[in-house]
Protein backbone atom coordinates (compact mmCIF):
# COMPACT_ATOMS: atom_id res chain seq x y z
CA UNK A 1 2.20 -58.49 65.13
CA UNK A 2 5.27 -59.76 67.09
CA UNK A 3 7.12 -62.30 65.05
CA UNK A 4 10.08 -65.01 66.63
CA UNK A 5 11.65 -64.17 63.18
CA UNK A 6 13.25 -61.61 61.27
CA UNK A 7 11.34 -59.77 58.86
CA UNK A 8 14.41 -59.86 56.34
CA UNK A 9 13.95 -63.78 56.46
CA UNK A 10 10.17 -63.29 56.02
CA UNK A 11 10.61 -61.53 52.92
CA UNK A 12 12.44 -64.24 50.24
CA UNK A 13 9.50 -66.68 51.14
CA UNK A 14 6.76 -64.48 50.51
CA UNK A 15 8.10 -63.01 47.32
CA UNK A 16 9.43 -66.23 46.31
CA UNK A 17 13.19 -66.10 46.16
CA UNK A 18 13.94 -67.92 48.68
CA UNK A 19 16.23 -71.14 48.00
CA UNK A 20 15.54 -72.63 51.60
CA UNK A 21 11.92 -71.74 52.53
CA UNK A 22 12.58 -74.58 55.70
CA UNK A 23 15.15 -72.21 57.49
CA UNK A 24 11.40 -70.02 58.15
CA UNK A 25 8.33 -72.46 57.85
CA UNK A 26 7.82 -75.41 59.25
CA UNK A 27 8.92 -76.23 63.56
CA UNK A 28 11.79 -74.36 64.80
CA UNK A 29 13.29 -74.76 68.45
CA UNK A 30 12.75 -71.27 70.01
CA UNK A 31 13.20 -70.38 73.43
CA UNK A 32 10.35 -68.68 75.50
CA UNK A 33 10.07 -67.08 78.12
CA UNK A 34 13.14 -68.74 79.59
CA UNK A 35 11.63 -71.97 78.71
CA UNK A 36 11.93 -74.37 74.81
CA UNK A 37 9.07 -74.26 72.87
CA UNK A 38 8.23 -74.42 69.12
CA UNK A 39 7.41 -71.88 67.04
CA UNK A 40 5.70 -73.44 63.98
CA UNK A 41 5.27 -70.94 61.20
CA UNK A 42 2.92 -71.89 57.56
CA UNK A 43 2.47 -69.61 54.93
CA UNK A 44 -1.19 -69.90 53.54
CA UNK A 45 -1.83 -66.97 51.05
CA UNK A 46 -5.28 -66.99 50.59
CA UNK A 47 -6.45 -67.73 54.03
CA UNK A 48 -7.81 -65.52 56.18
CA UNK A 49 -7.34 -67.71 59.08
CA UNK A 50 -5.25 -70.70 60.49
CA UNK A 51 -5.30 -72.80 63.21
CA UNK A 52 -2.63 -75.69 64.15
CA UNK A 53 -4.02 -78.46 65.00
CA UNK A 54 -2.57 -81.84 67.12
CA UNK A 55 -4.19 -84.70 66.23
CA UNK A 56 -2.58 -86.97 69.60
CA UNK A 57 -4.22 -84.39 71.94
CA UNK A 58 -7.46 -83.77 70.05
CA UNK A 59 -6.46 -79.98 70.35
CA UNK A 60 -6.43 -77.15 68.02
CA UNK A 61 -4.51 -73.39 68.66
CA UNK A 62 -5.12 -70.47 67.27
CA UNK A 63 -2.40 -69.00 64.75
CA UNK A 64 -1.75 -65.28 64.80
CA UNK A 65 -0.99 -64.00 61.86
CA UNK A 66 2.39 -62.21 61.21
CA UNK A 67 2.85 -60.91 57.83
CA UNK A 68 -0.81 -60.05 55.23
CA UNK A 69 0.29 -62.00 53.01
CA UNK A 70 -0.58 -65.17 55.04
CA UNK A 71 2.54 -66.17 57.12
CA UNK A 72 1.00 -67.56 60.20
CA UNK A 73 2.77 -68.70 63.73
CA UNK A 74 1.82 -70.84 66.62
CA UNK A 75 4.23 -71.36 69.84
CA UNK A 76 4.04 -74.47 70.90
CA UNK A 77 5.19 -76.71 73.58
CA UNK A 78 7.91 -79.28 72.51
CA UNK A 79 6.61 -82.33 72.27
CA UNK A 80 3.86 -80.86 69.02
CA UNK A 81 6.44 -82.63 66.36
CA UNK A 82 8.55 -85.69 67.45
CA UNK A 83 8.65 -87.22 63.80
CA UNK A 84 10.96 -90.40 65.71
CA UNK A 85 7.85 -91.52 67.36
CA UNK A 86 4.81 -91.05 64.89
CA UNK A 87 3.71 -87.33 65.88
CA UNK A 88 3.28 -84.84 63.72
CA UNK A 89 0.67 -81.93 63.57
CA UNK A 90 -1.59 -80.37 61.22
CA UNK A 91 -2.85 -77.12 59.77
CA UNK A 92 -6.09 -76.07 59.47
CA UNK A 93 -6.77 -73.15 56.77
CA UNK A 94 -10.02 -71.20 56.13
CA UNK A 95 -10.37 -68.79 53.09
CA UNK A 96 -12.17 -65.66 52.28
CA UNK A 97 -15.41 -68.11 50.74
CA UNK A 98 -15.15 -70.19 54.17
CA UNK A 99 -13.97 -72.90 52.79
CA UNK A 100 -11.85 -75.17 55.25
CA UNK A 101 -8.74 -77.09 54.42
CA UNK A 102 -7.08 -79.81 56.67
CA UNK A 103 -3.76 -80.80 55.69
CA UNK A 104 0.09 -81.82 56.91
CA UNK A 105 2.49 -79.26 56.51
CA UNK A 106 4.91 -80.05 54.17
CA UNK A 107 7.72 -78.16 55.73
CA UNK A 108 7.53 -80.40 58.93
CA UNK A 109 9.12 -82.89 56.65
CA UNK A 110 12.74 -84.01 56.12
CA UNK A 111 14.89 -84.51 52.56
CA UNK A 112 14.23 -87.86 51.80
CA UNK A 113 17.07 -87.49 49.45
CA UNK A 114 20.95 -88.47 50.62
CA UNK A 115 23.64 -87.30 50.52
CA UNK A 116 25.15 -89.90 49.01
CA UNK A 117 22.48 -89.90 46.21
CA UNK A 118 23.07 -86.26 45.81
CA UNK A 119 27.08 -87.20 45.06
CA UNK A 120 25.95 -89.74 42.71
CA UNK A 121 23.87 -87.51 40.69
CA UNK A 122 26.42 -84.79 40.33
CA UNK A 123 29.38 -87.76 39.82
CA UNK A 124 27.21 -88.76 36.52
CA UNK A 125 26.67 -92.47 38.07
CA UNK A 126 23.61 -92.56 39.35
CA UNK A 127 22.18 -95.30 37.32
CA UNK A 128 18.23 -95.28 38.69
CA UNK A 129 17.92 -91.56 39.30
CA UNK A 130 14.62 -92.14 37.98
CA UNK A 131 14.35 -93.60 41.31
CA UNK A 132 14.98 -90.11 43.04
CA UNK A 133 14.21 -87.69 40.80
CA UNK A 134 10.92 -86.82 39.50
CA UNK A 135 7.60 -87.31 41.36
CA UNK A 136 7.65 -90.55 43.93
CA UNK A 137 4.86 -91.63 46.88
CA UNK A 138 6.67 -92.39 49.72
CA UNK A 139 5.21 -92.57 53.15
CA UNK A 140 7.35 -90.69 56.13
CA UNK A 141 6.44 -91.98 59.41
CA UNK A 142 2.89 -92.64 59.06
CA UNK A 143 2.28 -90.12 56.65
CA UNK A 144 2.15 -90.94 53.16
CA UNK A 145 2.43 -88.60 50.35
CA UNK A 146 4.79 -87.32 47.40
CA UNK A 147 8.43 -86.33 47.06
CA UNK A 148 9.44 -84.27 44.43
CA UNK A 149 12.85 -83.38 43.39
CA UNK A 150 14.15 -81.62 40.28
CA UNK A 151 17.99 -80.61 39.38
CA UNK A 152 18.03 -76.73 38.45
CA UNK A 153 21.42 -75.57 39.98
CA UNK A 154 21.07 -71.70 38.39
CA UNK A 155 17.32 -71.03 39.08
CA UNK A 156 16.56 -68.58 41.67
CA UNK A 157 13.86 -70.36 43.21
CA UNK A 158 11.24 -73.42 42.35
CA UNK A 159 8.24 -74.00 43.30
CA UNK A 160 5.77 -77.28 42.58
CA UNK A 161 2.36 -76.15 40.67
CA UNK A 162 -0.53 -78.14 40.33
CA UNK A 163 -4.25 -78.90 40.54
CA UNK A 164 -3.84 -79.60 43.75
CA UNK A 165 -3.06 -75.91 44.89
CA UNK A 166 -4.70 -73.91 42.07
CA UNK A 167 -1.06 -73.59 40.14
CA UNK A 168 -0.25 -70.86 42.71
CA UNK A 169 3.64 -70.79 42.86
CA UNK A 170 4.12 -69.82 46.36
CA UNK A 171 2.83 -72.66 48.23
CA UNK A 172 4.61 -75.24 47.44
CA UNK A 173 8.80 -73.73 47.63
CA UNK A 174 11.34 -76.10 47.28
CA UNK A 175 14.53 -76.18 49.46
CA UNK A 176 17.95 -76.06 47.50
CA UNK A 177 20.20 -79.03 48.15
CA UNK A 178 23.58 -76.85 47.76
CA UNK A 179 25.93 -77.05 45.67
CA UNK A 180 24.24 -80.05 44.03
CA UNK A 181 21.85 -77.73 42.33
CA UNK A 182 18.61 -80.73 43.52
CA UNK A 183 15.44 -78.91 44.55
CA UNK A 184 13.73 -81.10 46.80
CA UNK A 185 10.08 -81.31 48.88
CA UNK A 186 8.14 -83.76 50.15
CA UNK A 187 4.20 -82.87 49.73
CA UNK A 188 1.99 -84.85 52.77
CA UNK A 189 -1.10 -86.55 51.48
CA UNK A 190 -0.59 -85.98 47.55
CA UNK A 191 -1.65 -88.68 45.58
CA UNK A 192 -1.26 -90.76 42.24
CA UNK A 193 -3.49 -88.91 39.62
CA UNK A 194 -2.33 -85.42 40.34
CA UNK A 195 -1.49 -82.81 37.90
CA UNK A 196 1.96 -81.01 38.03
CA UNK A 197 4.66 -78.90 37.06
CA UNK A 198 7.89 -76.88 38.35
CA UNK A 199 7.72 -73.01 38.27
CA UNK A 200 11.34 -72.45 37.61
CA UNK A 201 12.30 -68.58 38.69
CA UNK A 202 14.99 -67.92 36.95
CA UNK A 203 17.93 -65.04 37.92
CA UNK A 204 16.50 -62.56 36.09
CA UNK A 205 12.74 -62.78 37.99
CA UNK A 206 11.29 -64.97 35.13
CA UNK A 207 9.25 -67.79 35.74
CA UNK A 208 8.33 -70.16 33.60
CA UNK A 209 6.11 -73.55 34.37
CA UNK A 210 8.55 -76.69 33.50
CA UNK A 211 7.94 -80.58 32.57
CA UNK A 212 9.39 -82.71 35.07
CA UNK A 213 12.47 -84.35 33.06
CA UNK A 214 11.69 -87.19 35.24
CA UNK A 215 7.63 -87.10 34.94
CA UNK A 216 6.55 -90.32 34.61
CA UNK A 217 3.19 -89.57 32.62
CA UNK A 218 1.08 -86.25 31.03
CA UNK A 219 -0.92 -85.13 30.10
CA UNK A 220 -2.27 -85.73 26.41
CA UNK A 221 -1.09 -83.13 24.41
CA UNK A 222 -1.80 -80.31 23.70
CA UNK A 223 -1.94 -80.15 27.48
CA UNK A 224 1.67 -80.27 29.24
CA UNK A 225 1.32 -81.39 32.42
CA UNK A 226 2.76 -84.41 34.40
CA UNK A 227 1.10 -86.88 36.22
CA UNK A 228 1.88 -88.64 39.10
CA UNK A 229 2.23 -91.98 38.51
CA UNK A 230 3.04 -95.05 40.47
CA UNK A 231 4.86 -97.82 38.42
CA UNK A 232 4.50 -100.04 40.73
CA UNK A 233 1.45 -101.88 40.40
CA UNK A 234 1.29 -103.62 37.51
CA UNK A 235 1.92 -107.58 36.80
CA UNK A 236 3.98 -108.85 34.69
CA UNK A 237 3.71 -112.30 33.48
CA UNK A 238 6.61 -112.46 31.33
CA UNK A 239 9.09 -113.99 33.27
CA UNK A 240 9.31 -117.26 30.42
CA UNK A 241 10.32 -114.45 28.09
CA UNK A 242 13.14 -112.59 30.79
CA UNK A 243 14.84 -115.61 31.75
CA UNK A 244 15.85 -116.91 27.84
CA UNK A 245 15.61 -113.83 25.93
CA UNK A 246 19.45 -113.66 26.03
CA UNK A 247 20.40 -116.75 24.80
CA UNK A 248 16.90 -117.18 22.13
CA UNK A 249 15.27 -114.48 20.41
CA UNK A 250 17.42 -111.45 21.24
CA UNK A 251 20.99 -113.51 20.86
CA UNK A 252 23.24 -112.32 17.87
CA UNK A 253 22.90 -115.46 16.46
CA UNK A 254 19.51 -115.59 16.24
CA UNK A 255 17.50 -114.81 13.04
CA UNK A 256 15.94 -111.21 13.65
CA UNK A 257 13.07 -110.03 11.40
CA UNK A 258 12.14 -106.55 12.87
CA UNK A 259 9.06 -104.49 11.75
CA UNK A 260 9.43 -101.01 12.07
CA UNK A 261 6.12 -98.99 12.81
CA UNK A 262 4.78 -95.90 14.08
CA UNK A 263 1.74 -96.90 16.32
CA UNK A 264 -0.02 -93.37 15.82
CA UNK A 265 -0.55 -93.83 11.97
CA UNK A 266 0.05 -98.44 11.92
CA UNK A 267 -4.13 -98.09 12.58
CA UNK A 268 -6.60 -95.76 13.31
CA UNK A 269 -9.44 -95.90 15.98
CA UNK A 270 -12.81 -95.06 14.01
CA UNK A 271 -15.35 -95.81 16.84
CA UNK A 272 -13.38 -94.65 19.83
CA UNK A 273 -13.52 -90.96 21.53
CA UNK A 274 -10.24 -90.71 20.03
CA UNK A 275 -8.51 -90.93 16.67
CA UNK A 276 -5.72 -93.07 17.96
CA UNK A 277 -6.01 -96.90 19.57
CA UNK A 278 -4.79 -97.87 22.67
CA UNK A 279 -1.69 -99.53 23.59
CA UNK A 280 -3.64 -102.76 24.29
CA UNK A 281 -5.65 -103.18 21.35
CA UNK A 282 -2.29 -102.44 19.44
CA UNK A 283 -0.41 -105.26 21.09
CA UNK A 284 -3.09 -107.91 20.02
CA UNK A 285 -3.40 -106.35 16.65
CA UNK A 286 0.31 -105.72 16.08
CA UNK A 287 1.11 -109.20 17.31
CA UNK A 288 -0.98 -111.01 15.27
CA UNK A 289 0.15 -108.97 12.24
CA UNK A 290 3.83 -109.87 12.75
CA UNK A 291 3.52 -113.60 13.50
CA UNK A 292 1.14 -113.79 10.05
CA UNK A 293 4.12 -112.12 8.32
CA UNK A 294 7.02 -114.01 10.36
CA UNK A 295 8.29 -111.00 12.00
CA UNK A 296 10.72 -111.80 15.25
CA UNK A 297 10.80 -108.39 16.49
CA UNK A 298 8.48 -104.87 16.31
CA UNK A 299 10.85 -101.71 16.47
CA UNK A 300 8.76 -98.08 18.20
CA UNK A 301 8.89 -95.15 16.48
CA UNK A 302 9.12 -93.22 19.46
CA UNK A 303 6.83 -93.31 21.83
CA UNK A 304 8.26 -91.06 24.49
CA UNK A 305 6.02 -87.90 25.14
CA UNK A 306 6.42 -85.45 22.69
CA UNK A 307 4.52 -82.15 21.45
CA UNK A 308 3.46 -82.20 17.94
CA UNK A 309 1.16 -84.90 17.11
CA UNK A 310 2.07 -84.39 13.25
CA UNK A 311 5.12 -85.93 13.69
CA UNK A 312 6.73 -89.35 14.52
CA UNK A 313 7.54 -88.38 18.25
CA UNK A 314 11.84 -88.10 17.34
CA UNK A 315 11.47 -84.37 19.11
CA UNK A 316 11.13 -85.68 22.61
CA UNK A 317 10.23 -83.67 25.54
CA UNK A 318 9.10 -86.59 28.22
CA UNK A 319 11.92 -88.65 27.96
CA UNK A 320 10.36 -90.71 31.08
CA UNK A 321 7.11 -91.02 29.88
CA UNK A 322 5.35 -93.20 27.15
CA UNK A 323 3.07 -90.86 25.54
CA UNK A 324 -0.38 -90.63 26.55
CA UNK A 325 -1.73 -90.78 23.42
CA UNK A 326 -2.26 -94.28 23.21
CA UNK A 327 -2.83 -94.78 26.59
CA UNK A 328 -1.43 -95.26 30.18
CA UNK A 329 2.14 -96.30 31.20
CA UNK A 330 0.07 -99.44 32.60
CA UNK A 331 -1.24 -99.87 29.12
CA UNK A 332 1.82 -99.64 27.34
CA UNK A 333 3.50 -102.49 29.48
CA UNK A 334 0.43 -104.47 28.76
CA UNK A 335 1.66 -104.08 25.31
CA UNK A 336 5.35 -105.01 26.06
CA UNK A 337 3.76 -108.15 28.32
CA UNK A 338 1.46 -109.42 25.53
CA UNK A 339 4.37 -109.49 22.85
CA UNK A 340 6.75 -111.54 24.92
CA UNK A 341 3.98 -114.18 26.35
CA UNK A 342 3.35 -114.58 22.09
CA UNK A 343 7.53 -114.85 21.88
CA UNK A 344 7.48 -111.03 19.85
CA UNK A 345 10.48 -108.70 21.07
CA UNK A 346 10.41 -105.09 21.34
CA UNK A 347 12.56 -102.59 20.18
CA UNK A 348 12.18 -98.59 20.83
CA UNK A 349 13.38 -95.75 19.01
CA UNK A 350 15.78 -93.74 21.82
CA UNK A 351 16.48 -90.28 20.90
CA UNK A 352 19.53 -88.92 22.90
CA UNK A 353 21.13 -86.38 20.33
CA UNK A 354 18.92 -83.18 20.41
CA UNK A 355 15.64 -82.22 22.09
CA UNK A 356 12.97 -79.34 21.07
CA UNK A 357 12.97 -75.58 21.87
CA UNK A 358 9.56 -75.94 23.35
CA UNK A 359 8.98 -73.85 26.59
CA UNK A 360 7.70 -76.15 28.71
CA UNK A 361 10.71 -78.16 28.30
CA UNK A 362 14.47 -78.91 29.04
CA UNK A 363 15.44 -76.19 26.84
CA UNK A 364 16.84 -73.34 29.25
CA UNK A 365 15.09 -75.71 32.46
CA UNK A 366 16.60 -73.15 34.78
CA UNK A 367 16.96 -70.01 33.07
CA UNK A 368 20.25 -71.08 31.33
CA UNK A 369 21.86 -73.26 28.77
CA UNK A 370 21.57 -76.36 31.47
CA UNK A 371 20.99 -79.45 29.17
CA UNK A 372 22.54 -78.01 26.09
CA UNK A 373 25.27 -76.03 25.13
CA UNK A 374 25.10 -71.64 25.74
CA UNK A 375 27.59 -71.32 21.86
CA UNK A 376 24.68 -72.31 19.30
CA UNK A 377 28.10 -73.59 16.86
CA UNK A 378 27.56 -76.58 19.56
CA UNK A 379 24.52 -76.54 21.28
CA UNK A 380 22.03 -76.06 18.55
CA UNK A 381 21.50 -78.92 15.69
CA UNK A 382 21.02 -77.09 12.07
CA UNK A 383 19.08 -79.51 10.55
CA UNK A 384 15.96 -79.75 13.12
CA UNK A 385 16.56 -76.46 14.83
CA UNK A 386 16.82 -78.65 17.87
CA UNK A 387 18.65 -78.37 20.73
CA UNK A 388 22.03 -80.72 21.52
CA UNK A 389 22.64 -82.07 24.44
CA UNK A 390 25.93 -81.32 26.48
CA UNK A 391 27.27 -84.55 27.06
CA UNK A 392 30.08 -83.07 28.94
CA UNK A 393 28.10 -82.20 31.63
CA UNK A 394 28.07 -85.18 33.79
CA UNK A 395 24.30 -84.90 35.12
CA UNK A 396 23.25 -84.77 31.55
CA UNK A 397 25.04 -87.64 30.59
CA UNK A 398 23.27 -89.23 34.13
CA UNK A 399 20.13 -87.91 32.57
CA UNK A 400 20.15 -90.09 29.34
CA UNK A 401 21.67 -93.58 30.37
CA UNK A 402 19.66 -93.70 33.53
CA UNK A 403 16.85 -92.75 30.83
CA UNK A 404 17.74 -95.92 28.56
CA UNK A 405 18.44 -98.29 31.62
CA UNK A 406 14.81 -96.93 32.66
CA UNK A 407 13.26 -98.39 29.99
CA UNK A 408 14.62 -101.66 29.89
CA UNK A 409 14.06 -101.99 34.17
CA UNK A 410 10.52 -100.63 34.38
CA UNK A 411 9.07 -101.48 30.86
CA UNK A 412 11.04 -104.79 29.90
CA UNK A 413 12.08 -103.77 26.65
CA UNK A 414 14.44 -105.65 24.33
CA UNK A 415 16.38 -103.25 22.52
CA UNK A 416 17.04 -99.21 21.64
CA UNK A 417 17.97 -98.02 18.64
CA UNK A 418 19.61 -94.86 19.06
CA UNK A 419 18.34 -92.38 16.15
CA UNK A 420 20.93 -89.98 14.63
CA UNK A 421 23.96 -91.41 15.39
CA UNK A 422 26.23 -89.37 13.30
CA UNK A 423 24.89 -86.47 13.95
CA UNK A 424 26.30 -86.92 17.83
CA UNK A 425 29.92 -88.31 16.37
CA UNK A 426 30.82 -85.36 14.42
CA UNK A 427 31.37 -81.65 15.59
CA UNK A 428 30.74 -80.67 12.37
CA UNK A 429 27.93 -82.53 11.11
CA UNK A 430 25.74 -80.38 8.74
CA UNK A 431 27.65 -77.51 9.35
CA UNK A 432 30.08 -75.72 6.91
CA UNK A 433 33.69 -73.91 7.96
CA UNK A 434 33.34 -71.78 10.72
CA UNK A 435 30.08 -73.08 12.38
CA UNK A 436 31.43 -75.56 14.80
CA UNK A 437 34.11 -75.49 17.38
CA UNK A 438 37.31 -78.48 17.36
CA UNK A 439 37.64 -80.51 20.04
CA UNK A 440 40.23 -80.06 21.79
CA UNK A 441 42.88 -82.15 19.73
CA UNK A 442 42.03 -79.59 16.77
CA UNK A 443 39.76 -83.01 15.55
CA UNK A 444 36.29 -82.94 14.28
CA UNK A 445 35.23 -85.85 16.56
CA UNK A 446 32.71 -84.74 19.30
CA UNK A 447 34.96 -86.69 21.89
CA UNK A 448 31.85 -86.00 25.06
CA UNK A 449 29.52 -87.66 22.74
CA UNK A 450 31.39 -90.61 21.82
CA UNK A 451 32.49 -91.07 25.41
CA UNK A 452 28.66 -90.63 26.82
CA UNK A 453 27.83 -93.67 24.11
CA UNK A 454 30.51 -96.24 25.14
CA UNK A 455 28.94 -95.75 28.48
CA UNK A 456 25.78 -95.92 27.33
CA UNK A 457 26.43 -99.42 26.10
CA UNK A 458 28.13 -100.81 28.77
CA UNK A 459 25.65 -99.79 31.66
CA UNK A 460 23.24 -101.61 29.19
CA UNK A 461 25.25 -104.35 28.55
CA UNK A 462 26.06 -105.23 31.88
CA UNK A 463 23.02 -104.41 33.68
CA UNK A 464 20.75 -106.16 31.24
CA UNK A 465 22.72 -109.07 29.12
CA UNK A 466 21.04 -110.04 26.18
CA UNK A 467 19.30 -106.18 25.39
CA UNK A 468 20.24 -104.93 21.79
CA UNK A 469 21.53 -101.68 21.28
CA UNK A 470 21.11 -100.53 17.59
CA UNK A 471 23.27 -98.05 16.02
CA UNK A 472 21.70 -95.59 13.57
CA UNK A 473 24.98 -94.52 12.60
CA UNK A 474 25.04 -93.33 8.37
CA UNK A 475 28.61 -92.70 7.78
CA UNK A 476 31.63 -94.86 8.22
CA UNK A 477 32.80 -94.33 11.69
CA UNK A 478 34.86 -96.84 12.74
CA UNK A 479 34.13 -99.60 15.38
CA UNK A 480 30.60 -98.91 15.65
CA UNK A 481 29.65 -102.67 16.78
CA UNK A 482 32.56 -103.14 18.47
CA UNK A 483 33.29 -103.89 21.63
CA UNK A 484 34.22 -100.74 23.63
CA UNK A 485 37.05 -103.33 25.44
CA UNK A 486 38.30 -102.98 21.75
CA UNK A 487 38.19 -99.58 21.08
CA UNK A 488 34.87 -99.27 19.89
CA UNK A 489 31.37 -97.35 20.66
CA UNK A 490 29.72 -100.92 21.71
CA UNK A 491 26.75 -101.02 19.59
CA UNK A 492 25.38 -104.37 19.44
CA UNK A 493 24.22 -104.07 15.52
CA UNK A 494 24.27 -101.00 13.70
CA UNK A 495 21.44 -99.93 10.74
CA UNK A 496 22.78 -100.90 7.52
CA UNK A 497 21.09 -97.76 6.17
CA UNK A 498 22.56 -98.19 2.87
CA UNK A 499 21.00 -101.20 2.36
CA UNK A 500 17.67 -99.82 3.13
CA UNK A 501 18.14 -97.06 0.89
CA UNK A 502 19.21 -99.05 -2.17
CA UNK A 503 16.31 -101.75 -1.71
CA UNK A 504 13.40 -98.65 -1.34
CA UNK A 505 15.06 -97.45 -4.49
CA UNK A 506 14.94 -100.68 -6.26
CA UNK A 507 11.63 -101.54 -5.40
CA UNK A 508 10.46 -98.16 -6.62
CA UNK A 509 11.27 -99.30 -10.27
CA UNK A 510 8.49 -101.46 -12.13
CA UNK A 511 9.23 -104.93 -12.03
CA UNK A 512 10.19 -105.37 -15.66
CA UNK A 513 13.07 -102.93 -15.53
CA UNK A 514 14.42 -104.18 -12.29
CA UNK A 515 17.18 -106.37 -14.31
CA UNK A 516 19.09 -103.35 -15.58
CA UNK A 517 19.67 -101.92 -11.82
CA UNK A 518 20.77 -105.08 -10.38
């Protein structure tokens, strides 16, 4: 059948390599017959039949089909899509059961993204990228429905997966924003609740289903999908808390008691469908536990998504999302609320030194070493078998302090302590001669890192007075509290991990011999 476009261009959207799927589907300007039209072109694998359908007129057209694989077309007078004044049309989509589907088409739909966000991203100061990438409801005109945007400069193509269109890869292709390397597309009438991933093609024709880095919620393990999630909605009533924490419980000059506890394994749920309790039973329980034992403060273990339930969550894959074992992100700033309204500050565990290998998540996101380093002497952490992060790269480095300032805007929390410390200071760090690479002074000093950390504190500190960052930092690197005005990484208070160490091994001794290892 007759198409108004080249079969060449028809080609990279049906097989999927396509990085701008809009410059085929979706209304294009055509001229017919001597005369503009629209040609409006949807490809619905699966269907065996399509009509287009215009709401304002109460009309529905036939559309032929132009390729078996389910491209469809419709010519159209003008006027069918005038986004500026609230018109827009629809598709209608029957498959080989019957069934009949009713939906906007996404690719009638504008990047909601700027340009200017787009420089800010790739600049490394786009301090609430959370706010633009990920999974966000947004309504366009009078349509309302999801945007989703993901950074994967080197993959071939990407696609969004999901319950919502059976996980099949080629319905939902993203457009490229080049040379920013941001996938973006804006899905009409998606919802909170849904299931989802990226399918991430990469140069070499492999796909593999991704995390979002900027999910807000999943799925509870071992399931791996993200949710989305609307932050919006929930009321805080901490505002007593907000307004003096600065200057009362979180000042340096305050007395600070913190307990330190791991909510999976602090108590177990014996009646509940579930082994583990929920972030609201844990706040009144926790709270009530550190006010009878005149604690100031509760530190996390972390509670950023992670994969292996065995462990204490410092392999983190969902760096935006509190795990769902213990609940919702609604539940878990229920917890945060109910601490500060009974004067309790919290603290999280913040793991920005090395992630897991797992598949599903930013290790190779695109096909290549895009979060970490390609030379395993840097990229790869001995110890854990963990991946480091390249904190040279500046949308990494955008990555993790927009990831900590995220935390502090949307769940109100007091403090981070950033876990293995050292082990981002030091090129060399667990490794002998010739298994890391010098800076490039000849030094052992991971210069990226220590930069990415002084502007990890300062972001904090300005944005949020009063917030503690925690060092845990286990050798003697200089200037770890210290201002970064003075030369130093900015920390507000750094672990005094020998302490800790020397009192565990004191206590371990039975009281009557304590005396002789005083």
């Amino acid at each position: 059948m007759r198409s108004t476009v080249d079969v060449n261009a028809i080609n990279p959207v049906i097989y999927g390599y396509h990085e701008n799927p809009f410059e085929v589907l979706g209304p294009h300007v055509i001229e017919e017959n001597g005369r503009s039209a629209v040609a409006v072109r949807a490809f619905l694998p699966q269907s065996q039949q399509a009509w287009l359908v215009d709401p304002a007129a109460g009309e529905s057209k036939p559309m032929r089909r132009i390729h078996p694989a389910g491209l469809f077309e419709a010519i159209c007078p003008p006027g069918i899509h005038d986004m500026k004044n609230g018109r827009t049309y629809q598709l209608r989509a029957v498959d080989s059961a019957g069934e009949q589907t009713t939906m906007h088409d996404p690719y009638a739909f504008q990047p909601l993204l700027t340009d200017y966000d787009l420089h800010l991203l790739n600049e490394g100061t786009h301090w609430r990228s959370y706010e633009r990438l990920g999974a966000h409801v947004r309504t366009v005109g009078n349509v309302t429905g999801v945007n989703f945007a993901v950074w994967a400069p080197n993959a071939e193509s990407v696609s969004i997966v999901g319950d919502f269109n059976g996980w099949d890869r080629r319905k939902h292709a993203m457009r490229k924003h080049i040379p920013s390397g941001v996938w973006e597309l804006f899905i009409p009438d998606a919802k909170p609740g849904l299931l989802y991933k990226f399918s991430v093609k990469a140069r070499g024709g492999h796909v593999t289903e991704k995390c979002d880095p900027y999910g807000f919620a999943a799925e509870l393990p071992p399931r791996t999908a993200n949710i989305v999630t609307d932050l919006e909605s929930y009321a805080w009533n901490d505002q007593e808390w907000m307004a003096n924490r600065a200057d009362g419980a979180n000042a340096l000059n305050a007395p600070h008691s913190i307990y330190e506890v791991h909510l999976g394994s602090w108590r177990k749920n014996h009646n509940g469908a579930t082994q583990w309790m929920n972030y609201r039973d844990l706040a009144h329980q926790l709270v009530e536990y550190c006010h009878k034992l005149g604690f100031t403060h509760m530190q996390l273990m972390p509670i950023s998504e992670h994969p292996f339930t065995g462990s204490w969550g410092y392999q983190t894959v969902g760096y935006y999302a509190a795990t769902s074992r213990y609940g919702t992100p609604a539940d878990f700033m229920y917890f945060v609320d109910y601490c500060h309204q009974h004067n309790i500050g919290v603290l999280i565990d913040w793991v920005p030194a090395h992630f897991p290998k797992d598949g599903h998540g930013l290790a190779h996101f695109d096909g290549t070493a895009l979060y970490e380093h390609a030379d395993p002497r840097q990229g790869e952490h001995p110890d854990w078998g963990t991946n480091v992060f390249n904190y040279g790269r500046n949308e990494v480095r955008n990555f993790l302090t927009s990831n900590a300032l995220f935390w502090l805007e949307k769940f109100h929390i007091d403090g981070l302590r950033v876990d293995a410390v050292a082990s981002m200071l030091y090129l060399d760090y667990s490794r002998n001669e010739g298994e890391w690479i010098p800076n490039q002074y000849g030094g052992r000093e991971n210069l990226e890192a220590i930069s990415f950390l002084k502007e990890f504190n300062e972001q904090v500190h300005i944005q949020y007075p009063g917030v503690l960052t925690v060092a845990e930092e286990s050798t003697a690197f200089g200037g770890v509290s210290r201002p970064t005005y003075l030369g130093g990484l900015g920390f507000s208070l750094k672990w005094n991990m020998g302490w800790m160490n020397d009192t565990l091994r004191y206590m371990r001794h039975e009281p009557i011999h304590r005396q002789y290892h005083h």
